[in-house]
Structures are given as structure tokens and as C-alpha cells.
Protein backbone atom coordinates (compact mmCIF):
# COMPACT_ATOMS: atom_id res chain seq x y z
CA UNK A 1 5.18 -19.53 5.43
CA UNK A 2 8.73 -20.24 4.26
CA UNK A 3 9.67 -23.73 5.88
CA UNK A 4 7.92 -26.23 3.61
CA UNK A 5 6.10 -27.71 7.26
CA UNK A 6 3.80 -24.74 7.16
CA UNK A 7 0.99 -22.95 5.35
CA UNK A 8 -1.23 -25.93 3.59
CA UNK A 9 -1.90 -27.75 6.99
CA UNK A 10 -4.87 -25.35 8.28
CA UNK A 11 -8.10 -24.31 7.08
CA UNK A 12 -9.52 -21.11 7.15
CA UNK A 13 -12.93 -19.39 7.55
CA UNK A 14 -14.12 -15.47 7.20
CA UNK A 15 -16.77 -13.33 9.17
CA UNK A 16 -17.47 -10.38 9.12
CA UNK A 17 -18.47 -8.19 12.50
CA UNK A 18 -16.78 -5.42 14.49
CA UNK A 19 -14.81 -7.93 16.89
CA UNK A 20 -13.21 -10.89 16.98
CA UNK A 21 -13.05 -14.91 18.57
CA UNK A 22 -9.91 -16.93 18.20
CA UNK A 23 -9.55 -20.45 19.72
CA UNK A 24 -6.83 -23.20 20.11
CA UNK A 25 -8.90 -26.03 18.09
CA UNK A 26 -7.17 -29.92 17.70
CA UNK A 27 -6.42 -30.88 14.43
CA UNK A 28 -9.41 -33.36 13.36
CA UNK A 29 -9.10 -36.88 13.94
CA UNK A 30 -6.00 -35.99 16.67
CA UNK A 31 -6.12 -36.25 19.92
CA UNK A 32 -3.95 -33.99 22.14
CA UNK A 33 -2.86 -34.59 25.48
CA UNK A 34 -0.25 -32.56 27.98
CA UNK A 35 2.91 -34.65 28.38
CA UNK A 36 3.73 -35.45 32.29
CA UNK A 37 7.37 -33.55 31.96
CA UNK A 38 7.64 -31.87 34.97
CA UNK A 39 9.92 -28.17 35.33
CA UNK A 40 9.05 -28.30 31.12
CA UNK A 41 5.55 -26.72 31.05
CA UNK A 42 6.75 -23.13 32.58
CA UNK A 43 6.39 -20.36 29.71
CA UNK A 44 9.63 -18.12 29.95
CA UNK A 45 9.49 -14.43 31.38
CA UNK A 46 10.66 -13.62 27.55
CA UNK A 47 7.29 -14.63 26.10
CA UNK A 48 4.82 -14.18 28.82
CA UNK A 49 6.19 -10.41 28.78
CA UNK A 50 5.29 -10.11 24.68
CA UNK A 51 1.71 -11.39 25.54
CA UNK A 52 -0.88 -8.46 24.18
CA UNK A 53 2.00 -6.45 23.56
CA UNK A 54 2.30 -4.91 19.90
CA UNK A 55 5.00 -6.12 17.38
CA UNK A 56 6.44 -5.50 14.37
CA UNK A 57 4.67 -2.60 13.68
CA UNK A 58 5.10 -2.05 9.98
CA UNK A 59 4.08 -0.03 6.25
CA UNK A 60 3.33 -2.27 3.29
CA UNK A 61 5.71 -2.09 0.95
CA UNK A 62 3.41 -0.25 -1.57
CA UNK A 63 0.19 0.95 -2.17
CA UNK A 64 -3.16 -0.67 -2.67
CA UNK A 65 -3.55 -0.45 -6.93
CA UNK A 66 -6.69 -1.44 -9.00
CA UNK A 67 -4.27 -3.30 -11.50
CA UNK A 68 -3.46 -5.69 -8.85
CA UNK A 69 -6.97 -6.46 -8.05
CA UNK A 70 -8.09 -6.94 -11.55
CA UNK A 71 -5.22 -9.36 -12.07
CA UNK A 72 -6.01 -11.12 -8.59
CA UNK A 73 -9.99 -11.39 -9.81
CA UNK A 74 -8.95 -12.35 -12.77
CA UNK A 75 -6.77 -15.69 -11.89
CA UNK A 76 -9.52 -17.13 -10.21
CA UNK A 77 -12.70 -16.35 -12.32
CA UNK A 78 -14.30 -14.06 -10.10
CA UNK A 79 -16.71 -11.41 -12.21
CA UNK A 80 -18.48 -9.78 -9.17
CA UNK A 81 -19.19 -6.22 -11.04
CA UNK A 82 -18.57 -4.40 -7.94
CA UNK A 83 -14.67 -5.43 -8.23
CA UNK A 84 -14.69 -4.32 -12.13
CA UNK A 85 -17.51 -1.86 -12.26
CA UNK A 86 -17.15 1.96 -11.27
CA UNK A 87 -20.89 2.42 -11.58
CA UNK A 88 -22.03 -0.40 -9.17
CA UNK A 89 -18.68 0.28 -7.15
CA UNK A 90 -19.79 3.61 -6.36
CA UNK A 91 -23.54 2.56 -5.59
CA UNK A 92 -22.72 -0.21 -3.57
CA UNK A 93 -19.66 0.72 -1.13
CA UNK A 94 -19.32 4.40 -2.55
CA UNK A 95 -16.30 3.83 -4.99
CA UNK A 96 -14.24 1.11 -5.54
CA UNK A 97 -12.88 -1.70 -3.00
CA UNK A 98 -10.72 -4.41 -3.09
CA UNK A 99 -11.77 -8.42 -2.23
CA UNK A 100 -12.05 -8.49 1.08
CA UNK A 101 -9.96 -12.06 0.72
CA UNK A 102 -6.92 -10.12 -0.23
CA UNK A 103 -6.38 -8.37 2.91
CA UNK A 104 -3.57 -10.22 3.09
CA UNK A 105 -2.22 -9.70 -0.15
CA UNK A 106 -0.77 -6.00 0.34
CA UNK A 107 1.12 -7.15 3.08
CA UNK A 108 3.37 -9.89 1.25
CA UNK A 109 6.48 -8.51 1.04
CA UNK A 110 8.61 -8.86 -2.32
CA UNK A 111 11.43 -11.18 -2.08
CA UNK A 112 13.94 -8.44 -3.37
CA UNK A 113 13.53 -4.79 -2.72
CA UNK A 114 15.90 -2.48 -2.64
CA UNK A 115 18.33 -1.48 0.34
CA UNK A 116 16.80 -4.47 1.92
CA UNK A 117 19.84 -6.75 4.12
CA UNK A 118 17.94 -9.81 5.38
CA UNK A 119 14.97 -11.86 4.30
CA UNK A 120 11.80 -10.23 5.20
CA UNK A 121 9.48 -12.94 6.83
CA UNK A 122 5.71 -12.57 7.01
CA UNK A 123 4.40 -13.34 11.12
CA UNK A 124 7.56 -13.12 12.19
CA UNK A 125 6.17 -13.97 15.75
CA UNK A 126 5.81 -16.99 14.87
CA UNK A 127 9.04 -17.87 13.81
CA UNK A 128 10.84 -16.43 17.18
CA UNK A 129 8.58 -18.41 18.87
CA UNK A 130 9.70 -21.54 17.64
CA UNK A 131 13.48 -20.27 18.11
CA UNK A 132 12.96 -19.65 22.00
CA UNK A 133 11.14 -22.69 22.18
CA UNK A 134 13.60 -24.71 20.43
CA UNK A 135 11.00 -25.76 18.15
CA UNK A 136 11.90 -26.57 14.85
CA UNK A 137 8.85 -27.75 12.31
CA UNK A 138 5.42 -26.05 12.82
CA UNK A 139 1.61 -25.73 11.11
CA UNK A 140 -0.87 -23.44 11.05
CA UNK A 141 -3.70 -25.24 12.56
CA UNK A 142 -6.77 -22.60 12.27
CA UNK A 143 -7.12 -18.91 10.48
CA UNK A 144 -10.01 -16.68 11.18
CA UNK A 145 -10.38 -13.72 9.52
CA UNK A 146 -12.79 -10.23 10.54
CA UNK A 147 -13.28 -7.89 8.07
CA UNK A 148 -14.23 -4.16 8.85
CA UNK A 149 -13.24 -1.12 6.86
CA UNK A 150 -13.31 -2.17 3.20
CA UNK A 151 -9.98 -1.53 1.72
CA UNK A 152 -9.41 0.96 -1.05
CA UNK A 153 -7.23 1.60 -4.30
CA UNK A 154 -4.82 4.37 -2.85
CA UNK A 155 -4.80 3.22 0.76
CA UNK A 156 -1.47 2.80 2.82
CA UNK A 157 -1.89 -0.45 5.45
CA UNK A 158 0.21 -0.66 7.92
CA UNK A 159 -0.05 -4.02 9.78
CA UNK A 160 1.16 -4.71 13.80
CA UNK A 161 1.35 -8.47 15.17
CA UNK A 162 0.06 -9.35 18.45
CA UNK A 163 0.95 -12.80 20.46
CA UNK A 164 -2.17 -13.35 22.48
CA UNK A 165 -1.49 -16.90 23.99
CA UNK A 166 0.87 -19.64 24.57
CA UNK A 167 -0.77 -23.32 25.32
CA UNK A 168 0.99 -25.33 27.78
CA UNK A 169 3.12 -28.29 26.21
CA UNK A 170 1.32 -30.66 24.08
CA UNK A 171 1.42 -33.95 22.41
CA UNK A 172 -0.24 -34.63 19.26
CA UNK A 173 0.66 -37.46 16.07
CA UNK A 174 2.66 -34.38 14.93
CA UNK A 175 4.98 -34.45 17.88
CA UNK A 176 5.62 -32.15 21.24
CA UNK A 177 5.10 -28.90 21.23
CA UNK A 178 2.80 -25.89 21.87
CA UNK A 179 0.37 -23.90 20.41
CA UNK A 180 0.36 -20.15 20.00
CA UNK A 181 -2.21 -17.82 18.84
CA UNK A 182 -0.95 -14.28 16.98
CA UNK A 183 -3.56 -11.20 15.76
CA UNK A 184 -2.21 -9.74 12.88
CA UNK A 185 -3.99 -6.30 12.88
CA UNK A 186 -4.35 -3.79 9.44
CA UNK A 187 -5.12 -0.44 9.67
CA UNK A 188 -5.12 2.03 7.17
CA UNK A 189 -3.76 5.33 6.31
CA UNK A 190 -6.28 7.30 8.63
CA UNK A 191 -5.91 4.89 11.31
CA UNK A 192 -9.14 2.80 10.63
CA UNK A 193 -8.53 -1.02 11.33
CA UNK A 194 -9.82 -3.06 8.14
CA UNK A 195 -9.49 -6.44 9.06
CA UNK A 196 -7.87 -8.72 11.82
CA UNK A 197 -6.12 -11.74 11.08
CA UNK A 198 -5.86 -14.46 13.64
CA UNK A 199 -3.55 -17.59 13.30
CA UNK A 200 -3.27 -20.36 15.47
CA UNK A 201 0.49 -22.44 15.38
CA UNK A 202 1.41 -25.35 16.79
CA UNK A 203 5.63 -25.72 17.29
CA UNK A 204 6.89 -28.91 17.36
CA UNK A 205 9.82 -31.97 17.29
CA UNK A 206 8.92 -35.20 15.96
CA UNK A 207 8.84 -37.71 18.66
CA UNK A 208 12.35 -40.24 18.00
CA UNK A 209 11.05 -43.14 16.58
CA UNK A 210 11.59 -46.40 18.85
């Protein structure tokens, strides 16, 4: 994320399976509680409309390249052969994939490109929901990750961002806010979904001091 409040405050965990479970967890050691503010817990017609509804359908910016990989496995030690070996590549998954953990990766988008006229923000769901809520710090509090179609040098994803729920308002040490869960979905070039990416958010104000 680009606000200096997010990214950093979650943790994360991968599986691997053909579906997927997201939750609203509490932050450890954080107890959260819905504020008595009555005519305040409502969720406006504007969001409850964009519930399951597909956004921001978009093409990465380029292509998935072997370069990239090597580079990626490189900066953090990782030798698995299959990621730098044709030979066990092809044995294994029947030609070269990328790290699974990089699904992310080909979605970044470059902070300059050209023809572009406004900042390009990754999960941009996230960030009009804390403008309609009036919201403005917020964390990622959980990220769960399902893998499925292993991702290969050449491929095309395109990615599409679902909201899936809204929590009512809540009070935690952070401040008052809600919670928000959003799929991020990549598919392929042939249509084939390769991994899901689910993010949990919690929007907030810090409570006035007294």
C-alpha cells in the first residue's frame, strides 16, 4: 500500500486447494467491540450494491519473463532447481513456472509508464472504501492466498477485484472503523484462474485523545 499506515501490519499465510476461506480475524492481543452509535452502523446503498460485484477488471502491465524470476529467486537465496532447471522444470510441472509467492508480483504496476495521467494504485477497493467511509488511516489485518494454475513465463494475467463484505462499525486500540474483505482474482491468458488473493482491511480514525 501507498499510505505509510498500511502493508507491514498483517500477516499472511498460503494454501493451496481449488477454493477458498476468508475471515474477519481481531488483531492479537485486541479486543474489538461495536460502538453504541446509533443511525452510524447502516452500510450505504453505494457499497452494499458493489458487494460480489467485479471491479477493476484489468491486464498486467507486461508479461510474465524468466529474467524476472531468476532475479526474484535470486534476492532471497532460494535454489529450488525447479525455478532454475529446464530439465526438472519440465519433469516436475511440464516446463517452467514461476514461485507461486510471486503471484502478486506481475501485477505491481510501475510507477511511470507511458501515456499514463494519474497514479495507478494496487486494490484500489480499498482505498474508495475508506473515501466513502470517511476513513482516513487503515491496515491490512489478514492475507490468505490459494494457488491453482501454476503461472508461466509468457502468460498474460489479468486480475479483477471483488468486495465481498463490509463489518459493521468497530472499535479496536487502533480507533473506529470497519473492516472489509476484497478477493483479488488472476486469471490467465486462456481464462484459467491461478491464484486468489484475499485481504482483510480495517478503516479507521484515531479516537481524540481526552
Amino acid at each position: 500500500m501507498s499510505a505509510s499506515s498500511e502493508g507491514g501490519s498483517g500477516h499472511s499465510r498460503a494454501e493451496r486447494g481449488s477454493g477458498h476461506e476468508v475471515r474477519t480475524p481481531e488483531r492479537p492481543g485486541e479486543e474489538v467491540r461495536t460502538p453504541e452509535r446509533p443511525g452510524k452502523s447502516e452500510i450505504p446503498p453505494a457499497v452494499t450494491n458493489l458487494i460480489g460485484q467485479v471491479q477493476y477488471e484489468e491486464t498486467g502491465e507486461f508479461p510474465v519473463e524468466q529474467g524476472y524470476i531468476w532475479t526474484s529467486c535470486s534476492s532471497v537465496e532460494n535454489g529450488n532447481p525447479l525455478f532454475w532447471d529446464d530439465d526438472v522444470a519440465n519433469e516436475i510441472t511440464g516446463g517452467p513456472i514461476a514461485p507461486p509467492t510471486m503471484l502478486s508480483v506481475w501485477f505491481r504496476p510501475h510507477s511511470w509508464a507511458p501515456g499514463r495521467t494519474e497514479v495507478a494504485l494496487p486494490l484500489q477497493v480499498h482505498f474508495d472504501l475508506k473515501e466513502i467511509f470517511g476513513l482516513p488511516e487503515a491496515v491490512m489485518t489478514d492475507n490468505t492466498i490459494v494457488f491453482h494454475e501454476p503461472v508461466r513465463p509468457g502468460d498474460v494475467l489479468r486480475t479483477r477485484q471483488i468486495l465481498r463484505s463490509v463489518s459493521e462499525p468497530k472499535t479496536t486500540k487502533l480507533g473506529s472503523g470497519r473492516f472489509w474483505i476484497i478477493d483479488v482474482e488472476y486469471l490467465n491468458q486462456r481464462g484459467e484462474v491461478v491464484g486468489v488473493e484475499s485481504y482483510t482491511g480495517f478503516g479507521y480514525k484515531r479516537e481524540m485523545a481526552q
